[in-house]
Protein backbone atom coordinates (compact mmCIF):
# COMPACT_ATOMS: atom_id res chain seq x y z
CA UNK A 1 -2.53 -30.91 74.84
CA UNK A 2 0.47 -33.09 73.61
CA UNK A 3 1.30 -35.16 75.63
CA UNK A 4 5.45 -36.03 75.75
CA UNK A 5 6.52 -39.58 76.19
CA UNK A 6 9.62 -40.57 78.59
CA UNK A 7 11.85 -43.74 78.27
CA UNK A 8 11.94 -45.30 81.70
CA UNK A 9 14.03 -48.27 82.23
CA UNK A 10 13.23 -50.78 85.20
CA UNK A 11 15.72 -53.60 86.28
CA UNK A 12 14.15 -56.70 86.82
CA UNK A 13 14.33 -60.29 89.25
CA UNK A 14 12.21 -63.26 88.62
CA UNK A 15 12.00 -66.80 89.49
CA UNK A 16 11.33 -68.34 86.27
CA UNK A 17 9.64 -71.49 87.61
CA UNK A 18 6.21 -70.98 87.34
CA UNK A 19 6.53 -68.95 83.47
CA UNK A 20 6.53 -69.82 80.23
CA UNK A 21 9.49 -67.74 79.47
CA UNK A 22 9.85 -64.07 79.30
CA UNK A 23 7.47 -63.30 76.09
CA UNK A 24 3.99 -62.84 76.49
CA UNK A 25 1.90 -65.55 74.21
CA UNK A 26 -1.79 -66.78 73.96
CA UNK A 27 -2.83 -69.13 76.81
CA UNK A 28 0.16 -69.01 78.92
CA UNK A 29 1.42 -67.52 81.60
CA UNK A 30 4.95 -64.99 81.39
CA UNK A 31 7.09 -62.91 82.76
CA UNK A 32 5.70 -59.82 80.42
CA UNK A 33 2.03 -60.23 81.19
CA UNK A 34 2.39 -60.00 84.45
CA UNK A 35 5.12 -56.76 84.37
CA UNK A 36 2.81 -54.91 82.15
CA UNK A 37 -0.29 -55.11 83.67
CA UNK A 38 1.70 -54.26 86.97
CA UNK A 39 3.02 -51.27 85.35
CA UNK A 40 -0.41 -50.39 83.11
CA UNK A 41 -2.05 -49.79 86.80
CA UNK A 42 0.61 -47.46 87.96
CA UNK A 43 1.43 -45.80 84.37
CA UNK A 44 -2.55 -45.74 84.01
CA UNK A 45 -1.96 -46.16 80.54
CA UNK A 46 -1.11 -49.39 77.96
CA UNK A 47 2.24 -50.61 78.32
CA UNK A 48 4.26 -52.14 76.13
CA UNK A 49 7.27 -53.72 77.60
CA UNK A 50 10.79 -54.87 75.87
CA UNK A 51 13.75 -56.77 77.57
CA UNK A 52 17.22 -57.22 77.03
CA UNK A 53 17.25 -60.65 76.89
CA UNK A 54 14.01 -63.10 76.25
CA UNK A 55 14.65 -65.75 78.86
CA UNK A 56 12.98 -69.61 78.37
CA UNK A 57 10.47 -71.43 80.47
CA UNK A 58 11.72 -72.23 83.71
CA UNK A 59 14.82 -69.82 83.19
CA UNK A 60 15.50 -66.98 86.18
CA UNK A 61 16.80 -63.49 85.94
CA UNK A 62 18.46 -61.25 88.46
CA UNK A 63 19.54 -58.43 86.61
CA UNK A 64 16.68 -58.30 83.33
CA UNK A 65 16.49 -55.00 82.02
CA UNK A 66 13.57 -53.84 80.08
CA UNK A 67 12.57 -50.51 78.90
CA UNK A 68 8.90 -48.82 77.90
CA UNK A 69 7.56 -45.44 77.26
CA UNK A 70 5.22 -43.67 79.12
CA UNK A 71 3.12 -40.34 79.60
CA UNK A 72 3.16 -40.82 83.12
CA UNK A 73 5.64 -38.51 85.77
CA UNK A 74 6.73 -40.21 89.37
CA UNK A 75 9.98 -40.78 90.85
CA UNK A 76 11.84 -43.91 90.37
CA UNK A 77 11.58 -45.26 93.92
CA UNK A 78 7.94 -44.40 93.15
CA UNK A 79 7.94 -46.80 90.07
CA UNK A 80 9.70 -48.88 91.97
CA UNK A 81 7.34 -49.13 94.96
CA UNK A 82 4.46 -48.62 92.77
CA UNK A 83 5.13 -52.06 90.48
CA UNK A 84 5.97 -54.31 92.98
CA UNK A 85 2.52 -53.94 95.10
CA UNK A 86 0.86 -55.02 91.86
CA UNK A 87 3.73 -58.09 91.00
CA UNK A 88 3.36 -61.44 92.45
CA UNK A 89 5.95 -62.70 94.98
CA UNK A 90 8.31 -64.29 92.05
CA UNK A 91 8.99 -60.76 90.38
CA UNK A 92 10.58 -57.57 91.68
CA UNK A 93 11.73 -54.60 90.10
CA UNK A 94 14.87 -53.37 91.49
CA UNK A 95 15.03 -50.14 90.19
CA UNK A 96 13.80 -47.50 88.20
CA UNK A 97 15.74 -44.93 85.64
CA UNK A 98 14.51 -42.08 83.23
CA UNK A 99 16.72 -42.57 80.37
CA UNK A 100 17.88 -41.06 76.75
CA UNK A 101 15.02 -41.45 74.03
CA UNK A 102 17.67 -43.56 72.40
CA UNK A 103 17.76 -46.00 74.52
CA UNK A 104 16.78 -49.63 73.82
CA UNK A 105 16.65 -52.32 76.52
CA UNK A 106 17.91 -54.78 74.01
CA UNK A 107 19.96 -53.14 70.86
CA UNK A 108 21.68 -50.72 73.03
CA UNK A 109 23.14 -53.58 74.72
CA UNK A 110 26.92 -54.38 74.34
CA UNK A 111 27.48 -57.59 76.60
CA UNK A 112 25.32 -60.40 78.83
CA UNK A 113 25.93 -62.21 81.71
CA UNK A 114 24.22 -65.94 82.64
CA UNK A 115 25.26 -67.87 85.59
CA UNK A 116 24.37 -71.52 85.95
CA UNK A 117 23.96 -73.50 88.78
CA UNK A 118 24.97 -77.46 89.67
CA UNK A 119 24.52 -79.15 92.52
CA UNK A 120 27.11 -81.19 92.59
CA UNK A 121 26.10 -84.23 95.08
CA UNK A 122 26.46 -88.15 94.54
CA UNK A 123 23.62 -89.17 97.25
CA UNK A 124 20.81 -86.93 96.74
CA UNK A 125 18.96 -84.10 95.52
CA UNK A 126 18.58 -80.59 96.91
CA UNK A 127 15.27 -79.77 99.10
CA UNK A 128 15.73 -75.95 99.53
CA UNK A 129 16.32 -74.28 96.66
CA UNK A 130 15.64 -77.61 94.06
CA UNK A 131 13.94 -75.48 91.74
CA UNK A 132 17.01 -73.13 91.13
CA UNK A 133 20.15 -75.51 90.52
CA UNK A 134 20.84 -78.85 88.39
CA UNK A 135 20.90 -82.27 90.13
CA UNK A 136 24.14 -83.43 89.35
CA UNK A 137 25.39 -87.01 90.92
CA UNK A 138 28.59 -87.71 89.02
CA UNK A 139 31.60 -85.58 90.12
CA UNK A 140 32.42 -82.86 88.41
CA UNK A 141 36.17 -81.85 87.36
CA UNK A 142 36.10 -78.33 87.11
CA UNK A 143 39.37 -77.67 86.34
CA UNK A 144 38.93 -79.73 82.49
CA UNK A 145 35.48 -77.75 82.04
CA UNK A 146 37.63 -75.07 82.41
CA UNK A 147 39.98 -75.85 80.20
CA UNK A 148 37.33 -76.79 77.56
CA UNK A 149 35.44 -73.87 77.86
CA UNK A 150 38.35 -71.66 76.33
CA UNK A 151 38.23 -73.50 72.93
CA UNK A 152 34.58 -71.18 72.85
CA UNK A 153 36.18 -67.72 74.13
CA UNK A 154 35.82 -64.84 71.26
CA UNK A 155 34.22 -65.04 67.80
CA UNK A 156 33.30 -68.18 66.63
CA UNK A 157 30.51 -69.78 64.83
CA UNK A 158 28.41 -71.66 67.66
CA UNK A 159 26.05 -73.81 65.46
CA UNK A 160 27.10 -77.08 67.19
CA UNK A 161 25.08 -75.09 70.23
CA UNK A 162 22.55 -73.38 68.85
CA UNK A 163 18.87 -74.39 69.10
CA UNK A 164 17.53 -75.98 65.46
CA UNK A 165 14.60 -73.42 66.17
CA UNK A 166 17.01 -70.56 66.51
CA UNK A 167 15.79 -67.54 64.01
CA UNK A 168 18.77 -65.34 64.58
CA UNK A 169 20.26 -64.59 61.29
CA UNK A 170 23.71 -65.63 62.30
CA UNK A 171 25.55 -68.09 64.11
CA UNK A 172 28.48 -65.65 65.00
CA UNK A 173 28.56 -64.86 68.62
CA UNK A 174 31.51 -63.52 70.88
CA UNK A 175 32.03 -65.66 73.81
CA UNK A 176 34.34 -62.53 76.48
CA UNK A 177 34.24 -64.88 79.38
CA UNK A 178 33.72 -68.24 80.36
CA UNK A 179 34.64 -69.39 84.21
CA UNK A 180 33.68 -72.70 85.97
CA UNK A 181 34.26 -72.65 89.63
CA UNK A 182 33.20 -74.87 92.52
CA UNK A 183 32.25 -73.94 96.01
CA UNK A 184 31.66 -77.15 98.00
CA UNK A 185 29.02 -79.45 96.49
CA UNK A 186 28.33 -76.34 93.80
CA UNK A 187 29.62 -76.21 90.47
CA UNK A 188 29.20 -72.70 88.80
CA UNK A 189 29.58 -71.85 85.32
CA UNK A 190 29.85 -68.22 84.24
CA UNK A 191 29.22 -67.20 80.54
CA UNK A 192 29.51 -63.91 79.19
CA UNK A 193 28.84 -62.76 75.49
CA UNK A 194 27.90 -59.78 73.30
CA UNK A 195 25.13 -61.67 72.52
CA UNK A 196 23.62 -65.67 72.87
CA UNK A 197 21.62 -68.03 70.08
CA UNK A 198 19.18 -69.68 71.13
CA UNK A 199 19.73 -72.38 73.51
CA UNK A 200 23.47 -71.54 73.41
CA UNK A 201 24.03 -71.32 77.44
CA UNK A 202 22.41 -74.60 78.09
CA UNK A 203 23.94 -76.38 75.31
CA UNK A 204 27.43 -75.24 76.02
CA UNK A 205 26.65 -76.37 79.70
CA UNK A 206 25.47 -80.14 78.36
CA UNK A 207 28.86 -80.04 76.79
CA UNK A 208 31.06 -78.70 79.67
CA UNK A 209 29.36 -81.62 82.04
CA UNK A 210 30.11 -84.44 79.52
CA UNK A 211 33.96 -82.91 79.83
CA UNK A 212 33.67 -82.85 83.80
CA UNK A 213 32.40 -86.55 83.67
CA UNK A 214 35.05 -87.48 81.93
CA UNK A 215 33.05 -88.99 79.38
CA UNK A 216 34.94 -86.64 76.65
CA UNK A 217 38.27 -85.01 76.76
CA UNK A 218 38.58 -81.00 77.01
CA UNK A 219 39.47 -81.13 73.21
CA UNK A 220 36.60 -82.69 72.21
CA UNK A 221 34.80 -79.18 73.00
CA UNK A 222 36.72 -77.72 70.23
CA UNK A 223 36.40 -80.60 67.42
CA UNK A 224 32.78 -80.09 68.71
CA UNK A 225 32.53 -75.86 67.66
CA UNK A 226 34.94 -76.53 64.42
CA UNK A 227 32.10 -79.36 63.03
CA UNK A 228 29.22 -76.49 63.33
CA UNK A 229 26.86 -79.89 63.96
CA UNK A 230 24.37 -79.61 66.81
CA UNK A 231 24.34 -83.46 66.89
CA UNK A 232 27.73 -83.67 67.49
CA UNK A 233 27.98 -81.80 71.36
CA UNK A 234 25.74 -82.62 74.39
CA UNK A 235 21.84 -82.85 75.14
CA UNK A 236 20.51 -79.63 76.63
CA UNK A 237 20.91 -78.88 80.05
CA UNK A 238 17.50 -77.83 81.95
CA UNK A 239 15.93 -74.65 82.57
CA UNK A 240 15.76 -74.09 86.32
CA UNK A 241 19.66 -74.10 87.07
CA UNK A 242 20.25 -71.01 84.56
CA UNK A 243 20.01 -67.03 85.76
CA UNK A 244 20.15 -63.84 83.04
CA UNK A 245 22.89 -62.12 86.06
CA UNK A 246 23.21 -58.92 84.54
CA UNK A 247 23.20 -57.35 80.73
CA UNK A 248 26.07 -54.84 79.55
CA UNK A 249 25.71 -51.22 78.72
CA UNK A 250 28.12 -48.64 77.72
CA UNK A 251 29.13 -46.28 80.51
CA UNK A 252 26.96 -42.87 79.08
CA UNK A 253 23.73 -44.90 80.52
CA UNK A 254 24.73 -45.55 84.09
CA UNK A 255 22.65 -48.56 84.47
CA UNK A 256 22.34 -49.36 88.51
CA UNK A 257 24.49 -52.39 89.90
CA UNK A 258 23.35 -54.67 92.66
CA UNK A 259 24.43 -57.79 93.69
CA UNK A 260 23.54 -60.93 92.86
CA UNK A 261 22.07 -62.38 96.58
CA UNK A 262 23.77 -65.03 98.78
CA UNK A 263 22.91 -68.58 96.91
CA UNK A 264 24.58 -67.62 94.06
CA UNK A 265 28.01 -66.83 95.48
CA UNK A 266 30.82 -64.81 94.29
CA UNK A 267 29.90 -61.75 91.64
């Protein structure tokens, strides 16, 4: 009997801490591994997993999507249910959706969100929470990273922040929102983009902080994307402050919204 395959898409949440990034490789321990032998024991089948966005070591998600196909028939709060007794405590799917044959976690993708966090506190470090923010002791001037940050908004060429092991084709990404906001001793930067090179968020956020230190000017951030020289803007930012918040679809898929949780503020 032939068997028909659906396209079931799962929202996903992970602390990125203990992960080598969101790919599965030899040896190490990811964010994919451990989703698809949590779904192969539900699915009772071999899954095969793809995401929207394939985060770093150390990097968090909120609102990952990923899609697979399967043989198997439940409900989604039964996927839902199902997964999670089989994840360990630092991933959670937050829903479940049957969707079109057509659809693609990653290419049918029009927009994606990251959020990064700084705490932003001259005398010490954070104790709760230390493994999702950046320890930042200099004060930050949010209203010049603001300012800096819209020398990147729309299509530009972001070599002088992308990754010198970055195998994307091109450099050409469209930047549809930047926002730096502070809320007491935190320092937020939103980014939001059709798509990201790699390394682009954290690089951009090496460069906003050397603008809030006033150790460059807000212009310098645009000399810095005109030269298309990764030597010329900041050092990379680390892994544990930035979160994948949420990845754009058109309207036709009706992709589930949910908040983003009380330490990371306003949506």
């Amino acid at each position: 009997m032939l068997k028909i395959t659906l396209t079931l898409a799962f929202g996903i949440e992970y602390d990125g801490t203990r992960y080598c990034g969101w790919q599965k490789q030899r040896e190490v321990h990811s964010v994919q591994e451990e989703l698809e032998k949590a779904i192969e024991k539900v699915a009772d089948h071999a899954i095969s997993v793809v995401c929207a966005g394939r985060t770093d070591t150390g990097v968090h998600a909120i609102g990952q999507v990923v899609h697979f196909k399967t043989f198997s028939r439940r409900k989604n709060l039964a996927w839902v249910r199902g997964v999670n007794t089989y994840l360990p405590k630092d991933i959670v799917v937050r829903w479940a959706k049957v969707m079109p044959d057509i659809f693609h976690a990653r290419f049918s993708a029009i927009s994606r969100h990251y959020r990064y966090l700084i705490y932003n506190q001259p005398y010490y470090r954070p104790a709760i929470f230390f493994t999702g923010v950046m320890h930042c002791s200099v004060f930050l001037d949010v209203d010049k990273m603001q300012r800096a940050g819209k020398y990147l908004l729309g299509e530009n060429n972001f070599t002088s922040f992308r990754s010198s092991r970055c195998q994307s084709h091109s450099p050409i990404r469209n930047i549809i929102s930047l926002k730096v906001t502070r809320h007491d001793l935190y320092v937020i930067i939103d980014i939001k983009a059709n798509s990201f090179v790699y390394h682009m968020v954290r690089n951009i956020v090496g460069s906003l902080i050397e603008v809030g230190c006033g150790h460059k000017t807000e212009f310098w951030m645009r000399d810095v994307l005109l030269a298309k020289d990764r030597k010329l803007a900041a050092s990379i930012t680390c892994a544990k402050g930035l979160y994948l918040v949420s990845v754009g679809y058109p309207c036709v898929y009706e992709i589930p919204c949910f908040t983003m949780g009380p330490l990371l503020f306003v949506s």
